[in-house]
Protein backbone atom coordinates (compact mmCIF):
# COMPACT_ATOMS: atom_id res chain seq x y z
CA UNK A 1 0.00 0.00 0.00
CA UNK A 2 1.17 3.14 -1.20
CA UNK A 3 0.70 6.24 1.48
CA UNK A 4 0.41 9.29 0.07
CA UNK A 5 2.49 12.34 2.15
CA UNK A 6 1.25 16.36 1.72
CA UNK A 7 3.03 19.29 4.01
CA UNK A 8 0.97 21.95 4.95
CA UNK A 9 1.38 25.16 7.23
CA UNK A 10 -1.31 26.74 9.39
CA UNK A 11 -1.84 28.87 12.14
CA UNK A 12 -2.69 27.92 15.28
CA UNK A 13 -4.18 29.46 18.26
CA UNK A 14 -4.86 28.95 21.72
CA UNK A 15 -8.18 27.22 22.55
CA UNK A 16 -10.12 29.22 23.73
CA UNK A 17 -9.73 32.05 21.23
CA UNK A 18 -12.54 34.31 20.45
CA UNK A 19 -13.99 33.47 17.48
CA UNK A 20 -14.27 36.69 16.41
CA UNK A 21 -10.49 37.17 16.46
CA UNK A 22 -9.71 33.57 14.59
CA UNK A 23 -12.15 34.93 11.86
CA UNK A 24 -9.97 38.08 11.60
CA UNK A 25 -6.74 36.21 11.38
CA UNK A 26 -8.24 33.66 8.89
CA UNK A 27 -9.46 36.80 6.50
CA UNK A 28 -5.65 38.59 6.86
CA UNK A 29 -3.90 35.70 6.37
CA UNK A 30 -6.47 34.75 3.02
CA UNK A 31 -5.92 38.37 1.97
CA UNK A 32 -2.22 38.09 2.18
CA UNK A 33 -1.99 35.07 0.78
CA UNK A 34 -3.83 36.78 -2.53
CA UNK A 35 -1.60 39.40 -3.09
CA UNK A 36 0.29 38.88 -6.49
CA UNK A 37 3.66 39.44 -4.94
CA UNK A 38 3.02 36.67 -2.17
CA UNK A 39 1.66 34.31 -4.80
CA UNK A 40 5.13 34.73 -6.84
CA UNK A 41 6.98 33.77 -3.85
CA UNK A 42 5.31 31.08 -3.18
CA UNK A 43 4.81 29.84 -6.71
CA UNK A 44 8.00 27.93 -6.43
CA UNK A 45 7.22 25.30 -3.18
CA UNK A 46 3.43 24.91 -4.81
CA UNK A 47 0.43 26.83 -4.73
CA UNK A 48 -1.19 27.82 -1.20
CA UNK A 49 -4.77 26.37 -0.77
CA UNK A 50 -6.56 28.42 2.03
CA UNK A 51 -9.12 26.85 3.96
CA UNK A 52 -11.23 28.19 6.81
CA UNK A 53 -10.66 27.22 10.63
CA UNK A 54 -13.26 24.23 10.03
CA UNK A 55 -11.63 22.57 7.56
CA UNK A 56 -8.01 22.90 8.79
CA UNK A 57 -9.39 21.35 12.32
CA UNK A 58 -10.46 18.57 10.04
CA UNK A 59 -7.38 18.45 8.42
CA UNK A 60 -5.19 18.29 11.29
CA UNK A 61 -7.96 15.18 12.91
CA UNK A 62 -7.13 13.31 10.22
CA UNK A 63 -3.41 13.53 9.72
CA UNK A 64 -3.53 13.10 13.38
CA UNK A 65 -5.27 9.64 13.08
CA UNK A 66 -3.66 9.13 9.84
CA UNK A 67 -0.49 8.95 10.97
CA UNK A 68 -1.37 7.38 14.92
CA UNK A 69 -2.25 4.30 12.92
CA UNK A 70 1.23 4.21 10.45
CA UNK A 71 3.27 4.54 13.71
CA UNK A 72 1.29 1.74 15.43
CA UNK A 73 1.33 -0.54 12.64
CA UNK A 74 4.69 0.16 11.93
CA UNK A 75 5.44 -0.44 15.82
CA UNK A 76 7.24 2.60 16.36
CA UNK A 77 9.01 3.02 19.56
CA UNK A 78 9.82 6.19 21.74
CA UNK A 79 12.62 5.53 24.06
């Protein structure tokens, strides 16, 4: 079975952030991310896809249990 392996870079915040403040960041960063001169810079290491806070918690759930289950199978060992 072949696994297939995608980086990605987010933001995260503390817990109990107020929404309203995780919306603002999420719209900057978006915004930023759209200007021309960002997009050239980061043309090189792939194009950015944005998603909201929702998706990027579901994102992060299933890496997380994604790759729980490799090291168990694989019988990984922290010493």
């Amino acid at each position: 079975m072949i696994e297939v392996y995608n980086t990605w870079t987010g933001v995260l915040v503390a817990a109990r952030t107020p929404q309203r403040i995780i919306a603002r960041l999420n719209a900057e960063i978006t915004r930023i991310l759209d200007l021309p001169d960002m997009r050239a810079r980061l043309a090189t290491g792939g194009a950015p896809v944005q998603t909201g806070p929702k998706a990027f918690a579901a994102l992060l759930k299933a890496d997380t249990e994604k790759w729980a289950r490799i090291v168990k199978e694989a019988g990984v060992k922290v010493e």
